[in-house]
PDB file of N, CA and C in Angstrom:
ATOM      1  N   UNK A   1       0.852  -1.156   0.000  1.00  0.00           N
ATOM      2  CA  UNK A   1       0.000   0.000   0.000  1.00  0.00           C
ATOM      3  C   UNK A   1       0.902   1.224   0.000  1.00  0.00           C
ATOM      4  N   UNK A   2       0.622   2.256  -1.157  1.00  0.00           N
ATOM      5  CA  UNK A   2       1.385   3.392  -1.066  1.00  0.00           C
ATOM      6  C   UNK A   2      -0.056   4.466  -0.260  1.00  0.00           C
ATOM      7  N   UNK A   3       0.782   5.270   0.496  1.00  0.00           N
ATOM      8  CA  UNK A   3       0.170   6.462   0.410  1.00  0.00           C
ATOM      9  C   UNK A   3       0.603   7.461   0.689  1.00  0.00           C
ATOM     10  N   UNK A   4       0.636   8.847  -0.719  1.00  0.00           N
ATOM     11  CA  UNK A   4       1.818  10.159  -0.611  1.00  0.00           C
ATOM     12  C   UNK A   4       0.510  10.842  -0.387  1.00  0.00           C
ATOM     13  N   UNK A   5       0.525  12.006   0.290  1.00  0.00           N
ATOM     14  CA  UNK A   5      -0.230  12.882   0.373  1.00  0.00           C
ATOM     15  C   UNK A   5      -1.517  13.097   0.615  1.00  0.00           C
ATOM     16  N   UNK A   6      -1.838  11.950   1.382  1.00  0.00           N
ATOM     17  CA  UNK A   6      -3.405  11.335   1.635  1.00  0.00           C
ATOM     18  C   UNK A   6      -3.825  10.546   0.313  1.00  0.00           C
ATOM     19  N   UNK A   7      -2.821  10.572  -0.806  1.00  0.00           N
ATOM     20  CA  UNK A   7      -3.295   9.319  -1.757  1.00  0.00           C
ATOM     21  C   UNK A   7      -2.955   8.088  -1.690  1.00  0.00           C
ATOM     22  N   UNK A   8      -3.656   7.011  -2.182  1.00  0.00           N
ATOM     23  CA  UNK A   8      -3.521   5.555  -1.707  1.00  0.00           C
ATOM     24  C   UNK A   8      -3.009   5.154  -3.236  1.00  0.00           C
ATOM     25  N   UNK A   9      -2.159   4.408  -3.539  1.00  0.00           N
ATOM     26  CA  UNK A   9      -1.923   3.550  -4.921  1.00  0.00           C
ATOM     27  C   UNK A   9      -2.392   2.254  -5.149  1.00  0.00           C
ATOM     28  N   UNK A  10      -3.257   2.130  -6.022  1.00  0.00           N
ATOM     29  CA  UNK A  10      -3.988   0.855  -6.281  1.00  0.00           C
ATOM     30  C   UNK A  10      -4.075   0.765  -7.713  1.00  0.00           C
ATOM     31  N   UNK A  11      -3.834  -0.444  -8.213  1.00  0.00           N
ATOM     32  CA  UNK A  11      -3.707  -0.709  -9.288  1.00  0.00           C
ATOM     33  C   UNK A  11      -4.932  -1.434  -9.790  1.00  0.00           C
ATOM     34  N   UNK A  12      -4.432  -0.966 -11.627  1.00  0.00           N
ATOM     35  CA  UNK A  12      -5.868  -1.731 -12.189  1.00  0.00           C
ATOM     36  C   UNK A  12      -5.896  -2.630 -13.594  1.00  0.00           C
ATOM     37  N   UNK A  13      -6.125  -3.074 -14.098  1.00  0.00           N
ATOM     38  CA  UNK A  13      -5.476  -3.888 -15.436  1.00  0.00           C
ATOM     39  C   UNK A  13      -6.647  -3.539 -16.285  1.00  0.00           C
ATOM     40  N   UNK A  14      -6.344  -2.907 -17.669  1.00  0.00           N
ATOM     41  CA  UNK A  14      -7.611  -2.729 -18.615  1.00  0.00           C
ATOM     42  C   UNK A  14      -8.479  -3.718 -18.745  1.00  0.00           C
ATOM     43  N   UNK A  15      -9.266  -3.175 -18.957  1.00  0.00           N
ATOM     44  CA  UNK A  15     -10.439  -4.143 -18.867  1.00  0.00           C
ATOM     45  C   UNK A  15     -11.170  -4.868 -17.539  1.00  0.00           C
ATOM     46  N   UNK A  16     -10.295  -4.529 -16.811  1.00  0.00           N
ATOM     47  CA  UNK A  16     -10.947  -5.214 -15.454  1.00  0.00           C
ATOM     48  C   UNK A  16     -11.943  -3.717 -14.309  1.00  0.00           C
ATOM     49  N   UNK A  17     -13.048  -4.920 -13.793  1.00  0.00           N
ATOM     50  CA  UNK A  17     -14.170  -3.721 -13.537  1.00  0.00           C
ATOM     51  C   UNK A  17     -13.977  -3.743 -11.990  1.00  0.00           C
ATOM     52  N   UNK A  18     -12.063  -4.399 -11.548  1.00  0.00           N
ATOM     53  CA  UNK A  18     -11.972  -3.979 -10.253  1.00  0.00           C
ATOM     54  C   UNK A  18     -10.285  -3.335  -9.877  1.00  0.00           C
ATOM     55  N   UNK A  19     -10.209  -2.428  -8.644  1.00  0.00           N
ATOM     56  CA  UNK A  19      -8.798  -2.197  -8.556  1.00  0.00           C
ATOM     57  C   UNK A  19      -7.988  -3.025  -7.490  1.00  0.00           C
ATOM     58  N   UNK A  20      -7.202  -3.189  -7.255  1.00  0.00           N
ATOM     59  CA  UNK A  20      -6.669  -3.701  -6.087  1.00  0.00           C
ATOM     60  C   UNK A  20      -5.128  -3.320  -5.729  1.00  0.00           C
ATOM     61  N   UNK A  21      -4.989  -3.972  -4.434  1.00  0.00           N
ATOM     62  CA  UNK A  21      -3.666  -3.427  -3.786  1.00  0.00           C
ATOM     63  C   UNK A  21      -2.307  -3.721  -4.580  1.00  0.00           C
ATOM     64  N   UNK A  22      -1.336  -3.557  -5.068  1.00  0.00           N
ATOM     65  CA  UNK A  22      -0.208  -3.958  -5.648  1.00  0.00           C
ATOM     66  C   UNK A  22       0.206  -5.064  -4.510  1.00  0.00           C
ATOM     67  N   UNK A  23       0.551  -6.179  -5.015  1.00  0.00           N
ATOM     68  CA  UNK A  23       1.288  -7.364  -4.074  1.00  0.00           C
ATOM     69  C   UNK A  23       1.873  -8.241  -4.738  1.00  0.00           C
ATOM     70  N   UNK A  24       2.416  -9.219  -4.131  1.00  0.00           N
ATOM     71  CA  UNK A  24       3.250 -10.272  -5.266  1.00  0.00           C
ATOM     72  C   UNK A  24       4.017 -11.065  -4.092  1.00  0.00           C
ATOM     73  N   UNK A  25       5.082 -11.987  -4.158  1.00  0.00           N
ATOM     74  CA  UNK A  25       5.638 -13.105  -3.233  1.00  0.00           C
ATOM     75  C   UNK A  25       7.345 -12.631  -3.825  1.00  0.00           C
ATOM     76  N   UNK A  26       7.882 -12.761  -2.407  1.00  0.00           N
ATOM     77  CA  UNK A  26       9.189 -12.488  -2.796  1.00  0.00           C
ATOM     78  C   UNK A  26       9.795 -13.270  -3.411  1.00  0.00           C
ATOM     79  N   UNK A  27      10.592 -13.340  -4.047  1.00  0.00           N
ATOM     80  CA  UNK A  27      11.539 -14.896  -4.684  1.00  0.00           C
ATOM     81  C   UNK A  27      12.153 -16.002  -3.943  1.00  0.00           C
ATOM     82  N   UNK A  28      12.770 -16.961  -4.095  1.00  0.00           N
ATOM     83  CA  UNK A  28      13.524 -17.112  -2.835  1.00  0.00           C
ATOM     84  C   UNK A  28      15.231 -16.435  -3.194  1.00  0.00           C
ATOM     85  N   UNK A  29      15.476 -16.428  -1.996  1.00  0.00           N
ATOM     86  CA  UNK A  29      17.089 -15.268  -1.233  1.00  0.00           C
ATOM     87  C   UNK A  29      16.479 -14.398  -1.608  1.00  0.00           C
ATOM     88  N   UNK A  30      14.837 -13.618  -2.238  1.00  0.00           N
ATOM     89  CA  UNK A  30      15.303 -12.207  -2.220  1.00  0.00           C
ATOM     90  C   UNK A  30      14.932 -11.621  -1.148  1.00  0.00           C
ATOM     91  N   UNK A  31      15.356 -10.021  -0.518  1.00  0.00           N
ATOM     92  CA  UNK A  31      14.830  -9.702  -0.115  1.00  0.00           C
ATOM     93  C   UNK A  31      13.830  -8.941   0.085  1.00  0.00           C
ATOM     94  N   UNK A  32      12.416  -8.686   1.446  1.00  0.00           N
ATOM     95  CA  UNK A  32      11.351  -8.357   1.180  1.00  0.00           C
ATOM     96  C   UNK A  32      11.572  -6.585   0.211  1.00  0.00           C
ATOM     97  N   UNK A  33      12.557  -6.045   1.082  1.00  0.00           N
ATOM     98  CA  UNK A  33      12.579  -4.382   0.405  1.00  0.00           C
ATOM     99  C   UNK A  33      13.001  -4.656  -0.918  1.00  0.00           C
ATOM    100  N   UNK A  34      13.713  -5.931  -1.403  1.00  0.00           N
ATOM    101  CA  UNK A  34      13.983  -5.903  -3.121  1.00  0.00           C
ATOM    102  C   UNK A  34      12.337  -6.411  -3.453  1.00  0.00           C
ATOM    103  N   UNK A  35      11.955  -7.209  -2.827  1.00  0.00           N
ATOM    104  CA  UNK A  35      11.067  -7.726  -3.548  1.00  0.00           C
ATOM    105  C   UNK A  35       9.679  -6.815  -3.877  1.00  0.00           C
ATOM    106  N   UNK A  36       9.609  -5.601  -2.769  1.00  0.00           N
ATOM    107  CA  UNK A  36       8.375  -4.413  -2.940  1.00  0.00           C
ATOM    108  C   UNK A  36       9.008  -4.259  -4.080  1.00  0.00           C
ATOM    109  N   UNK A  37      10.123  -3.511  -3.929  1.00  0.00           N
ATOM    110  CA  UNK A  37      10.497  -2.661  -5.274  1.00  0.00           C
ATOM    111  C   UNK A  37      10.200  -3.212  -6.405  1.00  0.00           C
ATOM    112  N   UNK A  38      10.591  -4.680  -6.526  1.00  0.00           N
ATOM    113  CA  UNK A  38      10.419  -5.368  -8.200  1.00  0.00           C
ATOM    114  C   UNK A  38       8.782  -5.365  -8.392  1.00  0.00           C
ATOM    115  N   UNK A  39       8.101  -5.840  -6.840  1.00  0.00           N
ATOM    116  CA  UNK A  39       7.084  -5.974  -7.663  1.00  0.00           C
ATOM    117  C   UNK A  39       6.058  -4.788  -7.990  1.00  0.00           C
ATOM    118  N   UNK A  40       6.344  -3.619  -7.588  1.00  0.00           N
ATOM    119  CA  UNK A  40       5.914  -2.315  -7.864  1.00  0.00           C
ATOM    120  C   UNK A  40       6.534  -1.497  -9.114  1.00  0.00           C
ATOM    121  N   UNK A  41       7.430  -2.216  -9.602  1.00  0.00           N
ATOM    122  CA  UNK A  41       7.930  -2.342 -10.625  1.00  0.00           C
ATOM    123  C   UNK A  41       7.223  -2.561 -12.316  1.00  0.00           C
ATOM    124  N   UNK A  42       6.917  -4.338 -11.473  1.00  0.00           N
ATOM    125  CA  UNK A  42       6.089  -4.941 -12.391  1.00  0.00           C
ATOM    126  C   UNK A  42       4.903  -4.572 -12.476  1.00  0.00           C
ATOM    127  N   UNK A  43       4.041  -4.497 -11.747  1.00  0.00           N
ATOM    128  CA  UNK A  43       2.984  -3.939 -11.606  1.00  0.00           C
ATOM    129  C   UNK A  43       2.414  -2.655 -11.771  1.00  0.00           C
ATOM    130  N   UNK A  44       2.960  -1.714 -11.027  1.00  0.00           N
ATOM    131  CA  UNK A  44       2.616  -0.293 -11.654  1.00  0.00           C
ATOM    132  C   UNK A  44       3.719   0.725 -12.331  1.00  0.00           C
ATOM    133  N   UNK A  45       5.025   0.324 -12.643  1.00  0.00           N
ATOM    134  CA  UNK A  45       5.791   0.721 -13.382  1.00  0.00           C
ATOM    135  C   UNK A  45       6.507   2.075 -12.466  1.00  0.00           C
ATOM    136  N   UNK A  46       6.495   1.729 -11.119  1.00  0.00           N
ATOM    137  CA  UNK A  46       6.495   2.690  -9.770  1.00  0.00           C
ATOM    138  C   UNK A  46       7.909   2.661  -9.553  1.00  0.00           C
ATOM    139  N   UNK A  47       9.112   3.353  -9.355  1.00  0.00           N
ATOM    140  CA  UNK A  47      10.026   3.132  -8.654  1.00  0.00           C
ATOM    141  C   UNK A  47      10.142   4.251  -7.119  1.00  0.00           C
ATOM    142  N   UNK A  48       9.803   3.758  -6.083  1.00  0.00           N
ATOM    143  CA  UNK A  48       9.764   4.034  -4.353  1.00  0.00           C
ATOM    144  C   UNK A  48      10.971   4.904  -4.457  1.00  0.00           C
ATOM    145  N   UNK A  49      10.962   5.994  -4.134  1.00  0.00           N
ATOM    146  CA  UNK A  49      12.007   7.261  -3.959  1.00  0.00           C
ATOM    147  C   UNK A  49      12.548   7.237  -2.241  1.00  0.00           C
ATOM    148  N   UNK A  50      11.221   6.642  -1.753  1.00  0.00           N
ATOM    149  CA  UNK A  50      11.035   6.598  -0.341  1.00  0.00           C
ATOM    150  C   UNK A  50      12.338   5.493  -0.033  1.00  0.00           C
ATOM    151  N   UNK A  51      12.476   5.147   1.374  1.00  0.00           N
ATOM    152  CA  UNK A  51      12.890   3.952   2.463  1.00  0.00           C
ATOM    153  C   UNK A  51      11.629   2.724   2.010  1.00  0.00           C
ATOM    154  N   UNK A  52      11.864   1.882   2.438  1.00  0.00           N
ATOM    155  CA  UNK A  52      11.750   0.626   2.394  1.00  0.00           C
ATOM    156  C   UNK A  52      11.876  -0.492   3.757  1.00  0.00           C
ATOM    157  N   UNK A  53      11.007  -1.122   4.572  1.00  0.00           N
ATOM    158  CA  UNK A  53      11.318  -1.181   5.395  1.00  0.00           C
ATOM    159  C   UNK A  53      10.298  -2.674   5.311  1.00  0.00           C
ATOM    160  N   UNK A  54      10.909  -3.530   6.428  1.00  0.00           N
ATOM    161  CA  UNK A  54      10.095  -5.404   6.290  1.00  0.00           C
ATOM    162  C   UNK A  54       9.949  -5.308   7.525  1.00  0.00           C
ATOM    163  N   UNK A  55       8.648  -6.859   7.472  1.00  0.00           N
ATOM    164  CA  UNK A  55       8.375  -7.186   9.279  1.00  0.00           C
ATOM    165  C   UNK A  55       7.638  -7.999   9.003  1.00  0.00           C
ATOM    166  N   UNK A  56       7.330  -8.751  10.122  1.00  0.00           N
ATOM    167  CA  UNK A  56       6.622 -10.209  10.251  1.00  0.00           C
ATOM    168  C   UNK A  56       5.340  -9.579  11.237  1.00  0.00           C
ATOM    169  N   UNK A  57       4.545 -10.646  10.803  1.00  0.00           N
ATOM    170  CA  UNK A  57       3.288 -10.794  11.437  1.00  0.00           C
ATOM    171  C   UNK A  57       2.397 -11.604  11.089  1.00  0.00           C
ATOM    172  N   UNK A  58       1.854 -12.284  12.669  1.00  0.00           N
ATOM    173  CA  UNK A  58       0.813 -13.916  12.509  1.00  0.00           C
ATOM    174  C   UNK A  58      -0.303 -12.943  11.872  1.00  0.00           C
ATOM    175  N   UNK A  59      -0.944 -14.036  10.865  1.00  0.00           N
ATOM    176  CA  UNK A  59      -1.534 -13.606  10.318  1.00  0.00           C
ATOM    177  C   UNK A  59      -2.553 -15.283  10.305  1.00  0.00           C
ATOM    178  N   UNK A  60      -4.178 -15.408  11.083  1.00  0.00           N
ATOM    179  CA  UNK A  60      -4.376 -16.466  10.622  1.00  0.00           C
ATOM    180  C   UNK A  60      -5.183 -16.958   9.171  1.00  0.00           C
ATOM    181  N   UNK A  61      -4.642 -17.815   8.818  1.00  0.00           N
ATOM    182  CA  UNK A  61      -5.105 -18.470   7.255  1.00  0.00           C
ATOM    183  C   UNK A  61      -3.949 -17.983   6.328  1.00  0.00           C
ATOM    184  N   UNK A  62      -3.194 -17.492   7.337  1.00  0.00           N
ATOM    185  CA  UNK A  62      -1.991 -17.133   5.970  1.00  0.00           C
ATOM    186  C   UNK A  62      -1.536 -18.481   5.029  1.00  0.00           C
ATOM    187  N   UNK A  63      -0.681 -17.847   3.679  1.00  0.00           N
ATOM    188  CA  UNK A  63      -0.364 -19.127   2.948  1.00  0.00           C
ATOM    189  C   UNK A  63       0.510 -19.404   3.309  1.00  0.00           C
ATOM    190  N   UNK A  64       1.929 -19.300   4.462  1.00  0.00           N
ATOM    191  CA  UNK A  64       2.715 -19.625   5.108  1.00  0.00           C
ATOM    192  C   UNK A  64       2.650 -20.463   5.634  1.00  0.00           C
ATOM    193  N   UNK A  65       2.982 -21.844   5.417  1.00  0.00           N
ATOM    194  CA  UNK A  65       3.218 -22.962   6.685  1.00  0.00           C
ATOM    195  C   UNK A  65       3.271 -22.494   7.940  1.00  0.00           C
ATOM    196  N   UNK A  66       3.974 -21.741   8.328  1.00  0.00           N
ATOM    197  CA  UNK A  66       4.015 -21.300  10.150  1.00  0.00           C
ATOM    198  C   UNK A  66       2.895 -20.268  10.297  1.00  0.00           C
ATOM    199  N   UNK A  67       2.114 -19.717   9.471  1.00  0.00           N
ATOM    200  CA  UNK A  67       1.040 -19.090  10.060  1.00  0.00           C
ATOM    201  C   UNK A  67       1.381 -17.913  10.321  1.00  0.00           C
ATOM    202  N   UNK A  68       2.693 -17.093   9.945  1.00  0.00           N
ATOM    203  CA  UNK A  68       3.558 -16.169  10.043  1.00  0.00           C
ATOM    204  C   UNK A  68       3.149 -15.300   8.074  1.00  0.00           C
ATOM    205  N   UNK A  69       3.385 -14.109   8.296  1.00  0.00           N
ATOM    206  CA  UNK A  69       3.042 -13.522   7.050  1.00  0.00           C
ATOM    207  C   UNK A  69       4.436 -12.597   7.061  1.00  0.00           C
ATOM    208  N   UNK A  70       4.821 -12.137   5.772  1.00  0.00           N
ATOM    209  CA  UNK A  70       5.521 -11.304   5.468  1.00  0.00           C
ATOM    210  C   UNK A  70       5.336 -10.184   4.968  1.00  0.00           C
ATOM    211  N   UNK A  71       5.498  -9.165   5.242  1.00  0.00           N
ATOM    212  CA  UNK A  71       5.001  -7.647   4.375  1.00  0.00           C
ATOM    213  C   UNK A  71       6.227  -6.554   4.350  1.00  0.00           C
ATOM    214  N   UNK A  72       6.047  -5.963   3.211  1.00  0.00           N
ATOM    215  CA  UNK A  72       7.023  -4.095   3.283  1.00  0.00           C
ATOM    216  C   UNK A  72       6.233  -3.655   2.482  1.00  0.00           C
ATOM    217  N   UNK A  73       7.297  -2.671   3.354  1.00  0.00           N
ATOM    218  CA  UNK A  73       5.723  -1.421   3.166  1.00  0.00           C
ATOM    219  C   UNK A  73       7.122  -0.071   2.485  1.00  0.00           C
ATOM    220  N   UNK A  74       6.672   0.893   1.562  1.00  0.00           N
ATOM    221  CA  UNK A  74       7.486   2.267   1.222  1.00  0.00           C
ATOM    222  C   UNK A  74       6.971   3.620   2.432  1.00  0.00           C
ATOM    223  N   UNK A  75       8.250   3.958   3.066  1.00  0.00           N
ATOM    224  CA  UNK A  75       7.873   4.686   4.087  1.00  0.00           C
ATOM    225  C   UNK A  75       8.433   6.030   3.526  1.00  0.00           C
ATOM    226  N   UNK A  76       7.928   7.128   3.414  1.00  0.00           N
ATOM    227  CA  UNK A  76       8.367   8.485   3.190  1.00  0.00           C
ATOM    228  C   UNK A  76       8.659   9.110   4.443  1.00  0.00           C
TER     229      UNK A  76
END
């Protein structure tokens, strides 16, 4: 989730009659702050000027075997 200036960034693919959050799965060895960047990359053609920053959190029904979730977030 971006948000500069009280705006939120959400992406949308032509033709589709919905928007949603930019997300994606890191690779494996990469890391989570490489992996925002690429996939904000891929997705909205965005490169983060901002910091970059990772963290864990249980999350239940996550797709994680341990029930543990991964997220980064672009911090200005």
């Amino acid at each position: 989730m971006v948000v500069e200036r009280r705006h939120l960034l959400l992406a949308h693919f032509h033709g589709a009659d919905h928007t949603f959050l930019p997300g994606g799965h890191a690779e494996p060895g990469e890391s989570l702050p490489a992996a925002l960047r690429r996939e904000l990359l891929e997705s909205c053609r965005f490169r983060p000027r901002s910091g970059v920053t990772s963290g864990r959190s249980s999350t239940p029904g996550s797709r994680e075997a341990s029930g543990t979730s991964r997220s980064a977030a672009v911090l200005k």
